[in-house]
C-alpha atoms as a PDB file:
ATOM      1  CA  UNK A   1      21.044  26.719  13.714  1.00  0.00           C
ATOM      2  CA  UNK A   2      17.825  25.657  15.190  1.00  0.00           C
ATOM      3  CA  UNK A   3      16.359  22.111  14.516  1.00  0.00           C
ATOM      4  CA  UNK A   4      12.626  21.455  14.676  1.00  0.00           C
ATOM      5  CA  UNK A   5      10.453  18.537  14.771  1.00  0.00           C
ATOM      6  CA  UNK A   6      10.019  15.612  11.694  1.00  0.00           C
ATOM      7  CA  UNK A   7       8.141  16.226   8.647  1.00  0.00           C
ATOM      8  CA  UNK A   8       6.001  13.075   7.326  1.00  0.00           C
ATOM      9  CA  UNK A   9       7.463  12.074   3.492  1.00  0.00           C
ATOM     10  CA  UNK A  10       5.321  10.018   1.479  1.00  0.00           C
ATOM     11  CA  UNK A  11       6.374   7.119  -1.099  1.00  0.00           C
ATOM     12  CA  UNK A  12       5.335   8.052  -4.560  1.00  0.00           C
ATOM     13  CA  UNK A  13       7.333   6.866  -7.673  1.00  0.00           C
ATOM     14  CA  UNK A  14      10.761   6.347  -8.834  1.00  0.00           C
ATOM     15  CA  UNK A  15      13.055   8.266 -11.257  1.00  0.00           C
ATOM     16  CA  UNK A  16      16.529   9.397 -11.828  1.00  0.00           C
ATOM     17  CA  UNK A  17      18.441  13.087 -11.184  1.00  0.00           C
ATOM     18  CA  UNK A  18      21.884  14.756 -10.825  1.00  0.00           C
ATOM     19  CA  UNK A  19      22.955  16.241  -7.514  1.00  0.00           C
ATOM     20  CA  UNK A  20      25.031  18.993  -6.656  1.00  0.00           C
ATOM     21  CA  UNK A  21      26.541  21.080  -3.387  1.00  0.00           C
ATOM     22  CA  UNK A  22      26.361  24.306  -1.374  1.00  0.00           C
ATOM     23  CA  UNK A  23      27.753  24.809   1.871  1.00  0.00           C
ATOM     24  CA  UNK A  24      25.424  24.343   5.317  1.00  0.00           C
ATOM     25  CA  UNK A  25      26.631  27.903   6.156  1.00  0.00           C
ATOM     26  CA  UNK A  26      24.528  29.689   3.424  1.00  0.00           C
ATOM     27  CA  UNK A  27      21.267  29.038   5.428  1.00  0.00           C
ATOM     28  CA  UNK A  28      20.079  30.629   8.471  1.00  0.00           C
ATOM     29  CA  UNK A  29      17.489  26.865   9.392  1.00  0.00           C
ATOM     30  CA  UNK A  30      18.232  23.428   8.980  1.00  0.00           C
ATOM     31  CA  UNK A  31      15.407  21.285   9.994  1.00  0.00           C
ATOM     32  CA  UNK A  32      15.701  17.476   9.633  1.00  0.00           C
ATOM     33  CA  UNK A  33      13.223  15.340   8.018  1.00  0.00           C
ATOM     34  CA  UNK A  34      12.336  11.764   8.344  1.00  0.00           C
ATOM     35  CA  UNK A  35       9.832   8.841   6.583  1.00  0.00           C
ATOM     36  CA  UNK A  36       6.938   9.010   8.312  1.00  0.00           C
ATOM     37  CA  UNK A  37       5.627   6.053  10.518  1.00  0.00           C
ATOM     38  CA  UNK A  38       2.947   4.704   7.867  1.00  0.00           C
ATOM     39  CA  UNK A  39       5.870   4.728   5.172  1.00  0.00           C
ATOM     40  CA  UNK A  40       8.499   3.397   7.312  1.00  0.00           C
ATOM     41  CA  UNK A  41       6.115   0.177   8.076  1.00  0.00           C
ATOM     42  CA  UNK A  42       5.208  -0.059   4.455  1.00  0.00           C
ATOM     43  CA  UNK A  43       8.851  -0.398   3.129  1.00  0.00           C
ATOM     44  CA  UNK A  44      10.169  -2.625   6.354  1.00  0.00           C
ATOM     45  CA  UNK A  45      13.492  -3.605   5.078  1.00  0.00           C
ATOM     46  CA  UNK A  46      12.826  -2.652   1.227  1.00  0.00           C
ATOM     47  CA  UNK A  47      14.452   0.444  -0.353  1.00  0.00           C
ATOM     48  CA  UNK A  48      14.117   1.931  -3.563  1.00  0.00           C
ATOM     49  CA  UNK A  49      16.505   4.306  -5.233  1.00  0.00           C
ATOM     50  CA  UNK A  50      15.641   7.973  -6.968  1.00  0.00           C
ATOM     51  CA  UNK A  51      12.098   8.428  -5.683  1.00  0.00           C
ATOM     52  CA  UNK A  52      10.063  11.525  -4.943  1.00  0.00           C
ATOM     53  CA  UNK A  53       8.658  11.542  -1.658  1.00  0.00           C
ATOM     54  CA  UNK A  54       6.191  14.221  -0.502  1.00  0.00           C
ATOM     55  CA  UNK A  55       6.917  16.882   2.330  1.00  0.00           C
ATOM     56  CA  UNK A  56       3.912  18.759   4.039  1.00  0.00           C
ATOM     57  CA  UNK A  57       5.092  21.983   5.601  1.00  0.00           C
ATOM     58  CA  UNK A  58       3.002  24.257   8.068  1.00  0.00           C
ATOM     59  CA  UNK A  59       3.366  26.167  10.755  1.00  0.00           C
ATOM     60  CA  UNK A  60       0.548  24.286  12.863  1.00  0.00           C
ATOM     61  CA  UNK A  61       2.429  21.245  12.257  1.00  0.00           C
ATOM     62  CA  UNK A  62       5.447  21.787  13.109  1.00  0.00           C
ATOM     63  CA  UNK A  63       6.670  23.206  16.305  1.00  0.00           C
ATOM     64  CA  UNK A  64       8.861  26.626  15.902  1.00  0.00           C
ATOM     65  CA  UNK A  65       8.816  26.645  12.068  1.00  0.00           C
ATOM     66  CA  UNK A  66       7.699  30.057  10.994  1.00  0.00           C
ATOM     67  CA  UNK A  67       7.000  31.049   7.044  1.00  0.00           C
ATOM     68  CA  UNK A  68       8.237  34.341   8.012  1.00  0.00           C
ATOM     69  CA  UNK A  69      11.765  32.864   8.056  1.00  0.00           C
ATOM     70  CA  UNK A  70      11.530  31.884   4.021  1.00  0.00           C
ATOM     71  CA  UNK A  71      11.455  34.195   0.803  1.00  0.00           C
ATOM     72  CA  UNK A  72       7.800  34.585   0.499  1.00  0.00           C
ATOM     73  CA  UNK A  73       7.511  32.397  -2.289  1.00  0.00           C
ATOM     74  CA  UNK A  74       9.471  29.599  -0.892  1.00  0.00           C
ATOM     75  CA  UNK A  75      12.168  29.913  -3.419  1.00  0.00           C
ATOM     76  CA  UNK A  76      14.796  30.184  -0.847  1.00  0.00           C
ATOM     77  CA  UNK A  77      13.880  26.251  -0.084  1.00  0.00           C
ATOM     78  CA  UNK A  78      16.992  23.294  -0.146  1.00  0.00           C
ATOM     79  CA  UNK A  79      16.843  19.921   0.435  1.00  0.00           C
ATOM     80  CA  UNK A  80      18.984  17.433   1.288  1.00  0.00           C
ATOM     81  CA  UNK A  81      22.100  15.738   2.979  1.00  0.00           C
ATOM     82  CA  UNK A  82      25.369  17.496   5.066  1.00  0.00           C
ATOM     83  CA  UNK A  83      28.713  16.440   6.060  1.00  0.00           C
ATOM     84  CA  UNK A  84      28.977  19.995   7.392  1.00  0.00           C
ATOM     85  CA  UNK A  85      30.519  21.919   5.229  1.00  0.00           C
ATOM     86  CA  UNK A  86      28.947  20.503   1.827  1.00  0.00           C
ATOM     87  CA  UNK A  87      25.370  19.952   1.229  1.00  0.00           C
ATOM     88  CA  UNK A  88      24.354  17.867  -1.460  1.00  0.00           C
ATOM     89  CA  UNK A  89      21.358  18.753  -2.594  1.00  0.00           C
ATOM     90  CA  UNK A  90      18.049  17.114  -4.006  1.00  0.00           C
ATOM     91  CA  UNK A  91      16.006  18.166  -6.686  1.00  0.00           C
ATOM     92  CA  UNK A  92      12.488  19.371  -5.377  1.00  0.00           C
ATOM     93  CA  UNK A  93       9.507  21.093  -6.659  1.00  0.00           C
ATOM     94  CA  UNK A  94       6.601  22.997  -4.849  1.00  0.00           C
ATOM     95  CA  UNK A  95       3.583  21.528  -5.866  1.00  0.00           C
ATOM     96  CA  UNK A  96       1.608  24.042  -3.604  1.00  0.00           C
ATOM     97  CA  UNK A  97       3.031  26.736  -1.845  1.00  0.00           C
ATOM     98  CA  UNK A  98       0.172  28.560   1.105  1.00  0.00           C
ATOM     99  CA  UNK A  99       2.245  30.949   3.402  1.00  0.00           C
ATOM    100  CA  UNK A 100      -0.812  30.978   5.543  1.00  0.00           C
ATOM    101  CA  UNK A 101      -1.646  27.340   5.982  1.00  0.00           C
ATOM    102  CA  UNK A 102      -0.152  23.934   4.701  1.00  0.00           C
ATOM    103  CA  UNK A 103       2.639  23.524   1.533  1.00  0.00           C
ATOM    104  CA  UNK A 104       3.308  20.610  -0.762  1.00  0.00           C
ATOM    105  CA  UNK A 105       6.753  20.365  -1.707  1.00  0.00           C
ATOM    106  CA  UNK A 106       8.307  16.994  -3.913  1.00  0.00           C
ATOM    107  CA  UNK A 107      11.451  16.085  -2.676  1.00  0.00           C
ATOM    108  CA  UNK A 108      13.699  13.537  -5.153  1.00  0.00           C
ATOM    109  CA  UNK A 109      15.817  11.454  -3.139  1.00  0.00           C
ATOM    110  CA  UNK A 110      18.365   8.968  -4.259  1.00  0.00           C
ATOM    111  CA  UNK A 111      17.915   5.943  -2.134  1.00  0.00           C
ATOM    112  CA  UNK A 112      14.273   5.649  -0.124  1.00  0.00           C
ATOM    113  CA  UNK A 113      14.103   3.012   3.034  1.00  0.00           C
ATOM    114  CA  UNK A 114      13.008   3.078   6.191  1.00  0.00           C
ATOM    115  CA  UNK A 115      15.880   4.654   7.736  1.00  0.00           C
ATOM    116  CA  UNK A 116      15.461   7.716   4.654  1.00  0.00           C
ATOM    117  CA  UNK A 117      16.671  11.112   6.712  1.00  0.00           C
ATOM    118  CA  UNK A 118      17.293  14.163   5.240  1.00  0.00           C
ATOM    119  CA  UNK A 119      17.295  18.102   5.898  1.00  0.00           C
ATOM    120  CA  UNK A 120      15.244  21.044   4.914  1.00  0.00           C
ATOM    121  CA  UNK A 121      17.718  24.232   4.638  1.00  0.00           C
ATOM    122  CA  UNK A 122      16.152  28.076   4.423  1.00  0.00           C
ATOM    123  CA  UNK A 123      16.300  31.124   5.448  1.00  0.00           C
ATOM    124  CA  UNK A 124      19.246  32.729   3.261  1.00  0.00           C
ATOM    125  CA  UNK A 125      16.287  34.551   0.581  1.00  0.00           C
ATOM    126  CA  UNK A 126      18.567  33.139  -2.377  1.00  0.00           C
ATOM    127  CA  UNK A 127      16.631  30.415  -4.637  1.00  0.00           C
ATOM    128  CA  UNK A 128      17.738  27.138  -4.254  1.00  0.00           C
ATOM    129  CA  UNK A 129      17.536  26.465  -8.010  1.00  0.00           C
ATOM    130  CA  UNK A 130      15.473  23.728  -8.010  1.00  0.00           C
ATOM    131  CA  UNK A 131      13.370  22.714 -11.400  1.00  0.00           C
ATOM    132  CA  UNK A 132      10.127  20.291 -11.597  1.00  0.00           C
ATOM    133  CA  UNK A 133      12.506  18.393 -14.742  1.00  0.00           C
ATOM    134  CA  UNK A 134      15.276  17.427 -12.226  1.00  0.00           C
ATOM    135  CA  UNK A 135      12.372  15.495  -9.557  1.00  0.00           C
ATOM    136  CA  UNK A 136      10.569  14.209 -12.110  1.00  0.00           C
ATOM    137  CA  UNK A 137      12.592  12.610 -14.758  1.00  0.00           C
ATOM    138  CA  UNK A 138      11.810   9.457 -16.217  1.00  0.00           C
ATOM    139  CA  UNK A 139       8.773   8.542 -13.608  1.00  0.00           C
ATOM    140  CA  UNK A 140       6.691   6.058 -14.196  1.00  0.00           C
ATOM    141  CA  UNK A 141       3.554   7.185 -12.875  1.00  0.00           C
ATOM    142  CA  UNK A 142       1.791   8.718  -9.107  1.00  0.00           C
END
């Protein structure tokens, strides 16, 4: 499994959501993700828990990532934590989805700090289930 360079993930607002688990195995990429540098200075050595954070995906910004390698919808999209052989996995929806320049996906994760890593997983053309309810429940605003 290849790993690429960071994503950027912006704050945005805080909920609640279930989890569940698939196994690291089902996905032909794993590419790891990180708070960006902006958010990372803004939290310092605050955290907040169940918060959507924003995840910009392109090809031109990130080095080796290919859409070609994803169902064509994005559908085939998972995010969130290993312990290699379980993933559990965050609730996300794709706000915009553009194959041929930049995509917008929410990502819901359970505890947001500085230090906030986690994984995007694709390439298997299965969809990863995920539903706009589960990353936005009981927010309180953008």
């Amino acid at each position: 499994m290849r790993k690429l360079s960071l994503l950027s993930a912006t704050i945005i607002v805080f909920a609640s959501f279930a989890l569940y688990a698939v196994a690291p195995t089902d996905f032909k990429m794993k590419l790891p993700i990180s708070i960006g540098q902006d958010a990372q200075t803004a939290l310092g050595e605050k955290s907040a828990e169940d918060v959507p954070v924003l995840v910009r995906i392109s090809e031109s910004g990130i080095s080796g990532f290919d859409y070609d390698d994803l169902a064509a919808d994005g559908s085939d999209l998972v995010f969130g934590v290993d312990d290699g052989s379980t993933i559990t996995v965050y609730p996300h929806e794709i706000d915009t989805w553009n194959s041929e320049g930049e995509s917008l996906v929410w990502v819901k994760v359970p505890e947001l700090s500085a230090s906030t890593a986690f994984n995007m997983y694709y390439g298997n053309g299965v969809s990863g289930g995920a539903t706009a309810s589960s990353t936005w429940s009981n927010y309180t605003g953008v």
